[in-house]
Protein backbone atom coordinates (compact mmCIF):
# COMPACT_ATOMS: atom_id res chain seq x y z
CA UNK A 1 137.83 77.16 86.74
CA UNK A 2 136.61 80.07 85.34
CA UNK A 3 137.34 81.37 81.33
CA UNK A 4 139.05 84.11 82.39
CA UNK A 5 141.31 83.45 85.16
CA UNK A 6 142.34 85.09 88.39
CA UNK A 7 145.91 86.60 86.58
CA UNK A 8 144.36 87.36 83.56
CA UNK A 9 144.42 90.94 84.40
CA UNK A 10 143.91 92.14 81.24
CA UNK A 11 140.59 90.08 80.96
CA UNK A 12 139.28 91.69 83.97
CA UNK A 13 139.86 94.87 83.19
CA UNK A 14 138.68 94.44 79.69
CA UNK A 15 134.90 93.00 81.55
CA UNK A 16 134.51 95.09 84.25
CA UNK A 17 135.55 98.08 82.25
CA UNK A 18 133.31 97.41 79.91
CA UNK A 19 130.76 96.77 82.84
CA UNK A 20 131.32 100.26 84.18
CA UNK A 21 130.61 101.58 80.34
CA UNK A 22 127.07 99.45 80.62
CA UNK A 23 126.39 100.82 83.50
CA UNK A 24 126.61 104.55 82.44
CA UNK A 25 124.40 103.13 79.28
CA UNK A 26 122.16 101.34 81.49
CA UNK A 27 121.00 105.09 82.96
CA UNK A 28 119.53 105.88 80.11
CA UNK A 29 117.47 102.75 79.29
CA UNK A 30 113.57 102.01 80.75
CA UNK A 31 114.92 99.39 82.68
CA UNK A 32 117.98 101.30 84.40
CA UNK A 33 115.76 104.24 84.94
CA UNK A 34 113.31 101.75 86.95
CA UNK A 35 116.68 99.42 88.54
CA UNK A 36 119.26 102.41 88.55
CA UNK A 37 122.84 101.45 86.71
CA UNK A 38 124.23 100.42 89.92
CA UNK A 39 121.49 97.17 90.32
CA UNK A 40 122.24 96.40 86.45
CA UNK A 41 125.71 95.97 87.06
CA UNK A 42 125.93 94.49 90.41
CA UNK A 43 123.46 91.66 88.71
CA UNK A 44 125.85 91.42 85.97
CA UNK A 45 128.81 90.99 87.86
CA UNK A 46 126.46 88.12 89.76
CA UNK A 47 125.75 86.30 86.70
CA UNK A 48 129.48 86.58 85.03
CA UNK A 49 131.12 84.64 87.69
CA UNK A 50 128.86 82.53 88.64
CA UNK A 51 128.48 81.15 84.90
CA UNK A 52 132.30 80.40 85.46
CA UNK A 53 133.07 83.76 82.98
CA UNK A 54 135.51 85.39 85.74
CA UNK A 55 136.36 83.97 88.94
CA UNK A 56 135.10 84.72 92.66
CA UNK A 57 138.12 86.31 93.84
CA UNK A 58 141.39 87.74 92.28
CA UNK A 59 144.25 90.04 92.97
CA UNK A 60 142.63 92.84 90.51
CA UNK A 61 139.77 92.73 92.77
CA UNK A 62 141.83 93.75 95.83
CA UNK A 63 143.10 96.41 93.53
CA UNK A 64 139.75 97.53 92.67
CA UNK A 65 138.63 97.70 96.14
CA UNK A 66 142.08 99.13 97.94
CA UNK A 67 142.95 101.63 94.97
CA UNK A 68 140.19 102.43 92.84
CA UNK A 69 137.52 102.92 95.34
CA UNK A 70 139.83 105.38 97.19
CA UNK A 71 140.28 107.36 94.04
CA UNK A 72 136.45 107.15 93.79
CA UNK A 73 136.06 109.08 97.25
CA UNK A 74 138.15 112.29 96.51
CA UNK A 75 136.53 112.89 93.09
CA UNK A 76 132.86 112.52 94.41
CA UNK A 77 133.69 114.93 97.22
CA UNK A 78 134.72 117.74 95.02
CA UNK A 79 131.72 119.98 95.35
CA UNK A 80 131.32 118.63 99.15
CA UNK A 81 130.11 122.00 101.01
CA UNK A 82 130.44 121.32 104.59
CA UNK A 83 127.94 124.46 105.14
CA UNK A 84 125.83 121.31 104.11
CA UNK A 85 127.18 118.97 106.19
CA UNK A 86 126.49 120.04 109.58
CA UNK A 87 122.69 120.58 109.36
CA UNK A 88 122.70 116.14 108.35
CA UNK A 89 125.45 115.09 110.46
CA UNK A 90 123.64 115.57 113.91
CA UNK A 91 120.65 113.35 112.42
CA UNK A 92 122.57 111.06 110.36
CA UNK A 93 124.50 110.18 113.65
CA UNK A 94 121.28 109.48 115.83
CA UNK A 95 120.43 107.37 112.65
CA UNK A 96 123.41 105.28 113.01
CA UNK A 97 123.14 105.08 116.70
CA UNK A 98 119.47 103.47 115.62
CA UNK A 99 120.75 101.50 112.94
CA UNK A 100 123.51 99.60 114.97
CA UNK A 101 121.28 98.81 117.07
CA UNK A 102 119.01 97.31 114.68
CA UNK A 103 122.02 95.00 113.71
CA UNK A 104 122.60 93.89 117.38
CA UNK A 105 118.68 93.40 117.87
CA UNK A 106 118.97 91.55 114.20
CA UNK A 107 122.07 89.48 115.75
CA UNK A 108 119.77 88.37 118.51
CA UNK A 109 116.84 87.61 116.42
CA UNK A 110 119.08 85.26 114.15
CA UNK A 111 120.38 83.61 117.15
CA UNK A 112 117.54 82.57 118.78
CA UNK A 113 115.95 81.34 115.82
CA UNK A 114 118.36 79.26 113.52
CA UNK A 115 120.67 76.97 114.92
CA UNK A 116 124.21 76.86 114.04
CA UNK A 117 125.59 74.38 115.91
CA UNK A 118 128.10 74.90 119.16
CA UNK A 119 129.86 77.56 117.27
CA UNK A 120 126.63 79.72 116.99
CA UNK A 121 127.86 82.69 119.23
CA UNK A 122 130.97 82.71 117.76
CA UNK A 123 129.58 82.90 114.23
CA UNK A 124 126.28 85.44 114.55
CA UNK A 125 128.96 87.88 116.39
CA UNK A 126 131.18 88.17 113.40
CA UNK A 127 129.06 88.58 111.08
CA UNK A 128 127.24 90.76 113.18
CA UNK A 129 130.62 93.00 113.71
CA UNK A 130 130.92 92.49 109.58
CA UNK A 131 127.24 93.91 109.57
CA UNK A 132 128.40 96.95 111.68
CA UNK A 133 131.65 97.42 110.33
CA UNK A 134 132.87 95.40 107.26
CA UNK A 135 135.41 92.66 106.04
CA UNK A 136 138.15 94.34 108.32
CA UNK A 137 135.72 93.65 111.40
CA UNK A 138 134.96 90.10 110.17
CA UNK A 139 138.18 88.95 109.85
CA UNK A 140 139.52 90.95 113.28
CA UNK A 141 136.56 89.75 115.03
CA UNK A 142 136.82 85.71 113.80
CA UNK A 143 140.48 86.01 115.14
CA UNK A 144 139.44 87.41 118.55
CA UNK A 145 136.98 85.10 119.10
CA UNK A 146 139.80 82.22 118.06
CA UNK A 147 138.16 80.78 114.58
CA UNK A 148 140.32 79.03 113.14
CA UNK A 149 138.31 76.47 111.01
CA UNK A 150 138.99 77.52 107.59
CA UNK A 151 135.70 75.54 105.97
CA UNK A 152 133.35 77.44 108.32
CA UNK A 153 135.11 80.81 107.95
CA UNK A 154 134.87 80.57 103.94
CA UNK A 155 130.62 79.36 104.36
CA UNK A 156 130.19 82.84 106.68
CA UNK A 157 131.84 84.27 104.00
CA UNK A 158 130.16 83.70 101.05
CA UNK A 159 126.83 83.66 103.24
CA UNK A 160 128.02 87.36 104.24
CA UNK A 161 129.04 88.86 100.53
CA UNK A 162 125.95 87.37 99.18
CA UNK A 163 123.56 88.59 101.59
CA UNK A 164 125.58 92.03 101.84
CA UNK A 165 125.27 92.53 97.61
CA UNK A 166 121.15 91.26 97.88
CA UNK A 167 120.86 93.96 100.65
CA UNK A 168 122.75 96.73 98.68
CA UNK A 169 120.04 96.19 95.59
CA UNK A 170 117.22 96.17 98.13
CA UNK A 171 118.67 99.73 99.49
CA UNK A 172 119.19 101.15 96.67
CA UNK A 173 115.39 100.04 95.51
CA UNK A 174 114.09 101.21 98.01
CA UNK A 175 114.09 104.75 97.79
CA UNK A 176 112.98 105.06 94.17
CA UNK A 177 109.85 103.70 94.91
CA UNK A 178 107.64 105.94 94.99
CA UNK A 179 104.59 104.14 97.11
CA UNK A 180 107.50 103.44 99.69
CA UNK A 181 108.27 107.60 99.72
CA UNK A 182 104.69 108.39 100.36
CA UNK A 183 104.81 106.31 103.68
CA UNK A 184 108.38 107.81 104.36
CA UNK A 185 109.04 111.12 102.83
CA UNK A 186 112.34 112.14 101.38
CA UNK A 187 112.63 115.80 100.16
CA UNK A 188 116.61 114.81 99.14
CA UNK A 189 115.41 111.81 96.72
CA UNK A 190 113.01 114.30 95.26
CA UNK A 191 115.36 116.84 94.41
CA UNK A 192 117.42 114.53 92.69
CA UNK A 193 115.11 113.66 90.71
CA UNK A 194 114.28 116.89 89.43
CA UNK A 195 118.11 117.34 88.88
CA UNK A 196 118.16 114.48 86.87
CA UNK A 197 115.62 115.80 84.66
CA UNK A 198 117.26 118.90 84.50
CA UNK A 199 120.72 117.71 83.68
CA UNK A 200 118.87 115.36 80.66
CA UNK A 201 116.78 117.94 79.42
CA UNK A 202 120.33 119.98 79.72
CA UNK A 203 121.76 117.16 77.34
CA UNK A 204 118.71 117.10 74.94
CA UNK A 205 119.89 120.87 74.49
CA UNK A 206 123.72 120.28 74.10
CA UNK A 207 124.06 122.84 77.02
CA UNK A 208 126.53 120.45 79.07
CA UNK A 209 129.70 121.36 79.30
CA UNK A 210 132.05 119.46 77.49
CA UNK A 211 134.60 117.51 79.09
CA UNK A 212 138.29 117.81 78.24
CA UNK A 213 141.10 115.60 79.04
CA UNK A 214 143.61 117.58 80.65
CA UNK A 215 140.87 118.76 83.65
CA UNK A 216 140.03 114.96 84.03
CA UNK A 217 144.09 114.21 84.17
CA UNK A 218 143.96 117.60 86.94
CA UNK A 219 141.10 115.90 88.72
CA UNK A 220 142.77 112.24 88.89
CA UNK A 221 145.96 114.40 89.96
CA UNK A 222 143.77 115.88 93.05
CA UNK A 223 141.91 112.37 93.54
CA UNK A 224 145.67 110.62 93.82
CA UNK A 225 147.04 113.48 96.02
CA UNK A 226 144.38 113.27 99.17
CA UNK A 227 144.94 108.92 98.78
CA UNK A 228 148.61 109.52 99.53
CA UNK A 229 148.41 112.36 102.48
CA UNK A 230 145.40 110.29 103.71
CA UNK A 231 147.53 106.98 103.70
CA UNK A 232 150.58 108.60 104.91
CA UNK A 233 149.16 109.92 107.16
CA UNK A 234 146.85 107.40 108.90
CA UNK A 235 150.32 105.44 108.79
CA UNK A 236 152.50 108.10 110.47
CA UNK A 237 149.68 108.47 113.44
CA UNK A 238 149.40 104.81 113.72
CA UNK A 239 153.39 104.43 113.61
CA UNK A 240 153.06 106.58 116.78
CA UNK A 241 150.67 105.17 118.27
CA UNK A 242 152.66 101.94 118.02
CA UNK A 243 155.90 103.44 119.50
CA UNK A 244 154.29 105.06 121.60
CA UNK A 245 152.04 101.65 123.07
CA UNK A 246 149.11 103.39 122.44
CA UNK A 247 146.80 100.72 121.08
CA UNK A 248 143.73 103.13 120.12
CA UNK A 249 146.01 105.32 118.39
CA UNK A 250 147.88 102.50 116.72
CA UNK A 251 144.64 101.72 115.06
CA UNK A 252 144.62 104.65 112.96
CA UNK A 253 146.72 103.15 110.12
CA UNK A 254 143.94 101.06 108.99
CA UNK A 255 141.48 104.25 108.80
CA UNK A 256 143.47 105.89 105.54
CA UNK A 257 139.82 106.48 104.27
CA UNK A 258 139.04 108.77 106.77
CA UNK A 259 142.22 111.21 106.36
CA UNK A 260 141.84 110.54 102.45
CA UNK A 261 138.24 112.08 103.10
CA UNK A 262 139.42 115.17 104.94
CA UNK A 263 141.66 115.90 102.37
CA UNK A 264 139.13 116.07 99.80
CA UNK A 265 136.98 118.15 101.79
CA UNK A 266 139.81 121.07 102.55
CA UNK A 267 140.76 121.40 98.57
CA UNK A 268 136.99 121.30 98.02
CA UNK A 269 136.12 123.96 100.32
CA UNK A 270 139.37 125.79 100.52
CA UNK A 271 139.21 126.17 96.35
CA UNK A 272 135.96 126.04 95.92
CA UNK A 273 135.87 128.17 92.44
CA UNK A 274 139.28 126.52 91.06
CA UNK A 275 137.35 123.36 91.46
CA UNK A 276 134.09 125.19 89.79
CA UNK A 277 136.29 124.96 86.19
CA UNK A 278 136.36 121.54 86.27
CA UNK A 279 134.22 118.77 85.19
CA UNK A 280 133.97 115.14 84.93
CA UNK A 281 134.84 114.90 88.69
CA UNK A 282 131.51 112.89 89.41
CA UNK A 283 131.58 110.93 85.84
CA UNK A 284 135.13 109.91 86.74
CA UNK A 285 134.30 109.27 90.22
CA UNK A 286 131.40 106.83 88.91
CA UNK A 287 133.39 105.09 86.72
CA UNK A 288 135.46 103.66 89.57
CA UNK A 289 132.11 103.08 91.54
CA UNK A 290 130.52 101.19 88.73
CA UNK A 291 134.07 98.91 88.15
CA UNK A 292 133.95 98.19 92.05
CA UNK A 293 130.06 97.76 91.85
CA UNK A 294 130.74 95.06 89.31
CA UNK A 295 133.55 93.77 91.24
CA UNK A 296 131.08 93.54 94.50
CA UNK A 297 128.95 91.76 92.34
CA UNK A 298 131.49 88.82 90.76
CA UNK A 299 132.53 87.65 94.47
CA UNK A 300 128.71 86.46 95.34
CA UNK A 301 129.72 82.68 95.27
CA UNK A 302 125.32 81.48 95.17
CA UNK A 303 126.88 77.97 94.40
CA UNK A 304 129.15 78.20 97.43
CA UNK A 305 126.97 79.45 99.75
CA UNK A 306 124.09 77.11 98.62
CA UNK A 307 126.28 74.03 98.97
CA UNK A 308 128.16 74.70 102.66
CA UNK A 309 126.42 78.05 104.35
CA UNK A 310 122.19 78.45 103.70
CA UNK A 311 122.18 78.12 107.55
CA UNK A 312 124.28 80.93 107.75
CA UNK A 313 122.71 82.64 105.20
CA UNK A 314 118.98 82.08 106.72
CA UNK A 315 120.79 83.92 110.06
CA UNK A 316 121.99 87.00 107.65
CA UNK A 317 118.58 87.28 106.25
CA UNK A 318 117.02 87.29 109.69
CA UNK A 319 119.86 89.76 110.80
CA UNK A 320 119.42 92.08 107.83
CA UNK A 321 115.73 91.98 107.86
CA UNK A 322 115.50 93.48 111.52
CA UNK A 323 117.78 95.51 111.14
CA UNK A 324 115.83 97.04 108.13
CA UNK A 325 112.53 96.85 110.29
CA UNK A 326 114.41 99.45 112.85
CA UNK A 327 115.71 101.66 110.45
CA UNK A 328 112.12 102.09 108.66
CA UNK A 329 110.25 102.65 111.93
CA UNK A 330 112.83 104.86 113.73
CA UNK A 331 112.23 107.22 110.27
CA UNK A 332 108.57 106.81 110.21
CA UNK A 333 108.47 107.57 113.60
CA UNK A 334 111.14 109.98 114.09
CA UNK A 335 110.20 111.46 110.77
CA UNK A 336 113.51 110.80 109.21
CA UNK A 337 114.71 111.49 105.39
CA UNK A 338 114.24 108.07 103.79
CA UNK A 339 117.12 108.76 101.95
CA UNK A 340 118.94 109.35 105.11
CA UNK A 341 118.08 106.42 106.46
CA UNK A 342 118.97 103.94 103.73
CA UNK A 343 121.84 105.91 103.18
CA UNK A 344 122.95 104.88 107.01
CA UNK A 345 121.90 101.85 106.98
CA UNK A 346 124.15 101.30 103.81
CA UNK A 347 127.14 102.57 106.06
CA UNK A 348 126.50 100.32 109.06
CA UNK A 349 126.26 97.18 107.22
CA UNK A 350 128.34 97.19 104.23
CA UNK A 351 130.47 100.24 104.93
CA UNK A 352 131.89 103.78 103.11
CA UNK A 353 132.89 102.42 100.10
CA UNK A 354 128.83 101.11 99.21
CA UNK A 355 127.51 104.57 101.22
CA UNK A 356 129.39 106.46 99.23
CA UNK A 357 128.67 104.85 96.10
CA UNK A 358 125.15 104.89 96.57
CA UNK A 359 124.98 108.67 97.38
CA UNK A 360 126.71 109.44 94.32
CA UNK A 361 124.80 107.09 92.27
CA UNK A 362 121.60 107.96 93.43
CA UNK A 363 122.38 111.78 93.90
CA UNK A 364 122.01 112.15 96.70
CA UNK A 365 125.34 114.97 96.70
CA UNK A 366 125.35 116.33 100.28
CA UNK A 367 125.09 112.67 101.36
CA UNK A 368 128.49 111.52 100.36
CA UNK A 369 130.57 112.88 103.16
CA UNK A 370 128.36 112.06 105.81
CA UNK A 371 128.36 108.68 104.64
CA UNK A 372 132.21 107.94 104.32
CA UNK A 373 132.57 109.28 107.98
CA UNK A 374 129.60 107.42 109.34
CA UNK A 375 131.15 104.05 107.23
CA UNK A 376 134.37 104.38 108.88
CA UNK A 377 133.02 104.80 112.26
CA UNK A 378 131.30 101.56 112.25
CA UNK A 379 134.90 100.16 111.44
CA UNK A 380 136.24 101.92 114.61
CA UNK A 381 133.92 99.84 116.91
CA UNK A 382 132.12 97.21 115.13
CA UNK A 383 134.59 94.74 116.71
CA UNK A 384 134.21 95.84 120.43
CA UNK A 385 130.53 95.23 119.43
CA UNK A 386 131.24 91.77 117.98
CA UNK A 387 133.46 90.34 120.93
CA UNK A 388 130.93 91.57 123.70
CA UNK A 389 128.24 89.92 121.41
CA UNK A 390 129.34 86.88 122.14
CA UNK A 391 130.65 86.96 125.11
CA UNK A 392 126.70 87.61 126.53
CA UNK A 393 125.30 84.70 124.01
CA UNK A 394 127.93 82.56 125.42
């Protein structure tokens, strides 16, 4: 039982608010300089629940991820220039191409090496599909394959969301080491580095703008506007589809993200100086990221997944470690932006919502779209992957 319960609402907010406020400290310490905010509060999250401070699951955490993450998207998209887009999106695709594979070749690897009992098919395929897609895949790909045991769905589980939050530190680690960018170059992590240093020697001078409260109300406005056309409209398409008998189409209702996404980029590039007079848009975008972040972070159940799943969680290690292997070497060899690449990789196995987070935490700005639309594409076919999967190990 944890000290602050599941319905203690207030509680939660009042912790992983005041997580999201560390976390915009954290950037200016030594150690969050070295970590980045994002690790800092993803560890914190970690440690808070599984000291019994706040629980492993709740019905603000749904919240977090279903509303404030989609708030999140629209706000970090604001200065999205497509003229941007389009010279990543060709490479960023052939990346993802590489990087699913790396999941299936990881799914094979795991297989073959760690035994999980007459169920093992069954099991490396949806967590495979979960490492190509997300939870949506996991849980459509279980009930395809006909899981039903409730004990060995909640061990994959906790196996998966602790191995997925260790693999989001390790990407976002990655990059910002600097022997690491000498083997694989990355001109984007660069810049932002300089722009960092700009934007604090900017502060040093007190030449940053300041922010007032009725363009962050105009911004949250925006941000809410694109969630409901997005929603609304993923439902009306998928109410079609459905009437219709149109299965593919059906499935749009689950993709809100997506339209959310394309709504942000119109207003961006449609009012591109309108949207110039504002500011906060990526502060206020962050602060969402770093609540989820700490969110992510609380449902890592170590106990859990010591006790019932470390076979499991040996298979996701094996999994997520190959698939890392083909990512680096397809860059090195295919001389692909490391940045890029993690980037993708962070879309294939944990989806937009982490991409997206880590593109805008790590400023890497022309990133963000790119990283949505490649997240949400691994949702539209990580489960045809994860079914096939195992009907070939069978």
């Amino acid at each position: 039982m944890a000290l602050i319960g599941a319905d203690n609402i207030f509680g939660l907010i009042m912790v992983f608010v005041g997580l999201a406020a560390f976390g915009f400290w954290s950037e200016h310490t030594k150690l969050g300089k070295f970590l980045s905010g994002v690790i800092l509060v993803i560890l914190a999250g970690i440690v808070l629940s599984n000291l019994r401070i706040v629980p492993f699951a709740s019905p603000f955490y749904d919240a977090v991820w279903t509303y404030a993450v989609s708030l999140a998207i629209p706000l970090l998209l604001m200065r999205a220039n497509l003229r941007a887009l389009f010279p990543v999106a060709g490479p960023m695709l052939l990346t993802f191409v590489i990087a699913a594979l790396g999941t299936v070749a990881g799914v094979l690897a795991g297989h073959a090496l760690v035994d999980l009992g007459p169920s093992s098919a069954n099991i490396v395929s949806t967590i495979g599909a979960s490492w190509i897609g997300g939870s949506m895949n996991f849980a459509a790909t279980s009930q395809a394959l006909g899981m039903e045991d409730g004990t060995l769905l909640s061990a994959m589980a906790a196996a998966d969301n602790v191995g997925g939050t260790l693999f989001l530190i390790l990407l976002v680690l990655i990059p910002g080491r600097a022997a690491i960018r000498r083997f694989i170059p990355s001109p984007i992590v660069e810049a932002a580095v300089a722009e960092e240093s700009a934007e604090e020697e900017a502060e040093r001078k007190g030449a940053v703008p300041p922010v007032q409260v009725s363009k962050l109300a105009l911004l949250l406005a925006i941000s809410a506007i694109c969630c409901f056309l997005g929603y609304e409209t993923a439902a009306l398409i998928g109410g079609w589809g459905a009437a219709a008998g149109i299965g593919w189409l059906a499935d749009f209702s689950r993709y809100g993200v997506l339209f959310l996404t394309l709504y942000a980029l119109a207003i961006a590039n449609l009012f591109p100086r309108q949207i110039e007079k504002l500011h906060g848009d990526f502060d206020l975008g962050m602060f969402f990221m770093y609540v989820f972040f700490g969110v992510m972070g609380a449902g890592a159940n170590v106990v859990l997944m010591i006790e019932t799943a470390l076979p499991v969680f040996a298979f996701v290690g094996i999994m997520a470690s190959v698939h890392l292997a083909v990512v680096l070497s397809a860059a090195k060899l295919f001389k692909i932006d490391l940045a890029e690449a993690m980037l993708v990789s962070n879309a294939v196995a944990l989806g937009p919502a982490t991409a997206a987070a880590q593109a805008a935490g790590q400023r890497w700005h022309a990133l963000v779209t790119p990283a949505v639309m490649l997240g949400v594409l691994g949702y539209a076919i990580a489960t045809f992957i994860g079914v096939a999967l195992s009907g070939w190990l069978q």
